[in-house]
Protein backbone atom coordinates (compact mmCIF):
# COMPACT_ATOMS: atom_id res chain seq x y z
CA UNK A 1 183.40 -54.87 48.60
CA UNK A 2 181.76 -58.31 49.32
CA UNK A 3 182.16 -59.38 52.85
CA UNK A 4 183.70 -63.31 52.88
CA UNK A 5 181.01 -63.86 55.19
CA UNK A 6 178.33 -63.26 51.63
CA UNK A 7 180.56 -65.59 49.70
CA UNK A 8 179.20 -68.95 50.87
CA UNK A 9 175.36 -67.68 51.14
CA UNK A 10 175.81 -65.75 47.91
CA UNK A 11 177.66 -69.46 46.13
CA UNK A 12 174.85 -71.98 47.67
CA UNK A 13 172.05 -69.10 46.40
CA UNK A 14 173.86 -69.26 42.44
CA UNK A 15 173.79 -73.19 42.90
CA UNK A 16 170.36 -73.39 44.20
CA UNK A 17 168.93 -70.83 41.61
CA UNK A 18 170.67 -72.89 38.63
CA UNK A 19 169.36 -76.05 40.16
CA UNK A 20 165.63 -75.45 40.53
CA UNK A 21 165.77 -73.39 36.83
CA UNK A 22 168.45 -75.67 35.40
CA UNK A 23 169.69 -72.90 33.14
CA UNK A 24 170.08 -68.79 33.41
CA UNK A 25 170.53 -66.43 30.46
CA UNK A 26 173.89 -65.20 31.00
CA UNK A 27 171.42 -61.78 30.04
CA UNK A 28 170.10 -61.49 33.05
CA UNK A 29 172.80 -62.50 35.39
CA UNK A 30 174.71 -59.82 33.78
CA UNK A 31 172.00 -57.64 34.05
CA UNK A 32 171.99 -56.32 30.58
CA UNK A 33 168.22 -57.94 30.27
CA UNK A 34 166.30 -55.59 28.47
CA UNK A 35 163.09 -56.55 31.50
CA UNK A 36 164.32 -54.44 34.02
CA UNK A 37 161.14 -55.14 36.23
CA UNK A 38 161.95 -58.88 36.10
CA UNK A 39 165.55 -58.17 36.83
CA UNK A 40 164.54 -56.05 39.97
CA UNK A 41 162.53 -58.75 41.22
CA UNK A 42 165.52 -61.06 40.64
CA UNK A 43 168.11 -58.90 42.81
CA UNK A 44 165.38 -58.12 45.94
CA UNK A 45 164.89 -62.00 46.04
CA UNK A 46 168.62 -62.69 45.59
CA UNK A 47 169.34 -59.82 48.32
CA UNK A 48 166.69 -61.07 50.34
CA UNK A 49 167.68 -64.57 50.13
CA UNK A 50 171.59 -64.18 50.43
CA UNK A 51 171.70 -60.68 52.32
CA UNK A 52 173.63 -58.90 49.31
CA UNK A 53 173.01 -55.53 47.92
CA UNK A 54 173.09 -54.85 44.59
CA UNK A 55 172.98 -51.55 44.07
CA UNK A 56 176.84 -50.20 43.51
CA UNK A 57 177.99 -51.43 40.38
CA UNK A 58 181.43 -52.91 42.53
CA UNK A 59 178.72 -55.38 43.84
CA UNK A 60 177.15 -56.52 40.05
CA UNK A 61 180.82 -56.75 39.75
CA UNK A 62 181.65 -58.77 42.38
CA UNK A 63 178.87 -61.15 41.75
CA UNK A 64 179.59 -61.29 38.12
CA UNK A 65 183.56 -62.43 39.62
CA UNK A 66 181.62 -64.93 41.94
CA UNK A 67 179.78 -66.35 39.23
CA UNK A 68 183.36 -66.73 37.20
CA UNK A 69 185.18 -68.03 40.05
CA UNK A 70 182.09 -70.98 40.18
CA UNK A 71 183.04 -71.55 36.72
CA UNK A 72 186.45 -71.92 37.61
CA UNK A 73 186.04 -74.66 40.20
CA UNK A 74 183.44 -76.38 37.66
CA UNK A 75 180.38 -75.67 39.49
CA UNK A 76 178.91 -74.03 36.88
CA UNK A 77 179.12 -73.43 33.45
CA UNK A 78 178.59 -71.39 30.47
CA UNK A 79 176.68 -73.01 27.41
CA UNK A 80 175.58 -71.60 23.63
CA UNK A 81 171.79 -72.41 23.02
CA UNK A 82 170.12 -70.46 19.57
CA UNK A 83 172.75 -68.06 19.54
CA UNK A 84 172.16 -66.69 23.43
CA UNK A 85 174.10 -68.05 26.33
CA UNK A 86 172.94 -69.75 29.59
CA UNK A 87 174.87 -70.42 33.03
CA UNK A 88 173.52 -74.20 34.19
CA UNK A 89 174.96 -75.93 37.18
CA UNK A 90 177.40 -79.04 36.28
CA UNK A 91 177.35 -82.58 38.39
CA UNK A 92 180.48 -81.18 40.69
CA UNK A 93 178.43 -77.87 41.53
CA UNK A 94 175.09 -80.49 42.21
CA UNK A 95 177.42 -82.66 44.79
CA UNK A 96 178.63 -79.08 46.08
CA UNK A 97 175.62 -78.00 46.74
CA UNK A 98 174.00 -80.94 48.17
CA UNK A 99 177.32 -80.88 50.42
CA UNK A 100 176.33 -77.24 51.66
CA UNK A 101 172.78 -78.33 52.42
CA UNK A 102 173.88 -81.11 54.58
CA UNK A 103 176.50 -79.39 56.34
CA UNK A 104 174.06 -76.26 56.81
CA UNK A 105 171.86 -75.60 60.00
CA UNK A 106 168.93 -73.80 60.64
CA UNK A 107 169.86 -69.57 61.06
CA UNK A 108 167.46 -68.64 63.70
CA UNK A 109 164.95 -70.83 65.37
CA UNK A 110 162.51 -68.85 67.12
CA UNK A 111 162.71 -70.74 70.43
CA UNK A 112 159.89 -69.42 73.36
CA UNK A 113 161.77 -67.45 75.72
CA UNK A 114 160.65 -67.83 79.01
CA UNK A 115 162.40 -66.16 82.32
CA UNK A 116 163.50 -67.59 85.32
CA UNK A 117 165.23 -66.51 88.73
CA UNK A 118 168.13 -69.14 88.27
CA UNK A 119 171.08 -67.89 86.03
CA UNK A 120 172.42 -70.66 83.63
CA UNK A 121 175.69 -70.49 82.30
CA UNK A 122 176.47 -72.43 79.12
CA UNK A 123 180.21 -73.57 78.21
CA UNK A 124 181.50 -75.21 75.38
CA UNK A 125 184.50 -76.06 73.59
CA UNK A 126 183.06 -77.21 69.99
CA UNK A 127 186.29 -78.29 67.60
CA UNK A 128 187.22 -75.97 64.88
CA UNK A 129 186.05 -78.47 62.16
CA UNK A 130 182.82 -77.84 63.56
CA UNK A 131 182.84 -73.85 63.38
CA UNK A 132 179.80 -73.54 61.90
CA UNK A 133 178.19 -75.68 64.47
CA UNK A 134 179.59 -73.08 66.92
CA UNK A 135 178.74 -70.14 65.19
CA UNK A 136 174.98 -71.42 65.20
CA UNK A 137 175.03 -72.01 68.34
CA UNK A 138 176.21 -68.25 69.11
CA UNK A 139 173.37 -67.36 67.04
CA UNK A 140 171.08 -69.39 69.20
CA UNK A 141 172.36 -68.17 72.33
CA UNK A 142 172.41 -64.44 71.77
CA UNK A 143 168.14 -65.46 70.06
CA UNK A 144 167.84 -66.91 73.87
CA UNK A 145 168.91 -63.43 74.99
CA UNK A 146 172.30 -65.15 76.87
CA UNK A 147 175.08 -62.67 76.89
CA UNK A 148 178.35 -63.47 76.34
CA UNK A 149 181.17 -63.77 79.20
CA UNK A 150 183.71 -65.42 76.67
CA UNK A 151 183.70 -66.60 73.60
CA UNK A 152 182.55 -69.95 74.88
CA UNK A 153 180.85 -69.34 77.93
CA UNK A 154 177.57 -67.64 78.18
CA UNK A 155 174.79 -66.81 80.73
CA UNK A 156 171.19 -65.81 80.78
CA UNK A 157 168.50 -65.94 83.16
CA UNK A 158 165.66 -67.68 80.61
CA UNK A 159 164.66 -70.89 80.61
CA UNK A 160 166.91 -73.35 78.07
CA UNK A 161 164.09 -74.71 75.60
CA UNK A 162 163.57 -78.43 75.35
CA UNK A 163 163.83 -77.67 71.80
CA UNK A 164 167.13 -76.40 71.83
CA UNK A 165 168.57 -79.63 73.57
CA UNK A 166 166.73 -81.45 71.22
CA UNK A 167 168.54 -79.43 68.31
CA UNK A 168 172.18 -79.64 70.19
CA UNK A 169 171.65 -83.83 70.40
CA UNK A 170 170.93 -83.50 66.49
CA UNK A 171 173.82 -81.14 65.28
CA UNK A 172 175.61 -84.17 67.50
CA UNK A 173 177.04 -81.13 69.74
CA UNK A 174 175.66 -82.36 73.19
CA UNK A 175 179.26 -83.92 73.54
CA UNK A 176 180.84 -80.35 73.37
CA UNK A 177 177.94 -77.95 75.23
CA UNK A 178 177.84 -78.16 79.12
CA UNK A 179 174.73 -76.11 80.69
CA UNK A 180 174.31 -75.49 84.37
CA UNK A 181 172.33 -73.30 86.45
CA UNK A 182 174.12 -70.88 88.90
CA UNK A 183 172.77 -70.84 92.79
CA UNK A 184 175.86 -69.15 93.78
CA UNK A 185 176.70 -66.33 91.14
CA UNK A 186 180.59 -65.54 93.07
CA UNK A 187 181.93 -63.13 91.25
CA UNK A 188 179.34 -62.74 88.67
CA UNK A 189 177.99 -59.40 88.96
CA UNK A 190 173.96 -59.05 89.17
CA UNK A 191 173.07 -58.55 85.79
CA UNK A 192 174.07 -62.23 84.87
């Protein structure tokens, strides 16, 4: 079964593919295409892009659902062109995808790790309306090698990149992330 997590990764990949081909033969996103090579090149980029597996016919299924639900919501739709039909993305699934874009944030910046003596802790307390905000910065954290003490407070003994403030002051989330360093770690024990 598809993870909910896939769903959005798996929707902006359909909306992106349709967008920068302008059409797909419902053949081979049905995978009845007759070029199997072509359509094996299709589902390692799609997998590779979207982290989904094809290989279980549920999946094909589930995709195949995706792509119906899209149509549904009038992202997409399903046209007639010399007796074959296409899937092209409509204006609404254009906005939504230029929304998903702009909303998006880079998955893993490869910041330089470098350690230091002095433990930092980082806190925040990011709104949920922001989630994805917070979940990147998760991401980034665990990247840094921090370790989590809660959910919103984290320590590590590297360095905090210049880059990574830079990024936080972009994503506007400098207003929700606090960072100090620890001279005193109490009742921290010493791996932190």
């Amino acid at each position: 079964m598809m993870s909910m997590g896939r769903v959005p990764k798996l929707t902006s990949f359909i909306l992106e593919t349709l967008e920068s081909l302008k059409e797909i033969g419902v053949d081979l996103i049905e995978f009845s295409n007759p070029f199997e090579a072509y359509i094996e090149k299709v589902k390692r980029i799609s997998a590779k892009h979207a982290g989904y597996n094809f290989k279980t016919s549920q999946n094909k299924h589930n995709f195949r659902s995706l792509l119906y639900q899209l149509q549904k919501q009038g992202l997409v739709e399903k046209k007639e062109k010399d007796d074959r039909s296409f899937w092209m993305i409509t204006k609404l699934g254009r906005e939504r995808l230029r929304n998903i874009q702009e909303n998006s944030l880079p998955l893993n910046i490869n910041y330089k790790i470098k350690k230091e003596k002095t433990s930092k802790l980082v806190i925040f307390d990011i709104p949920e309306k922001y989630k994805h905000k917070r979940n990147w910065l998760r991401e980034q954290l665990v990247m840094l090698d921090f370790e989590m003490l809660q959910k919103s407070v984290w320590t590590g003994k590297n360095k905090i990149p210049q880059e990574f403030i830079r990024d936080l002051e972009n994503f506007n989330l400098l207003d929700y992330v606090h960072i100090l360093s620890i001279k005193d770690k109490g009742t921290l024990n010493d791996q932190y």
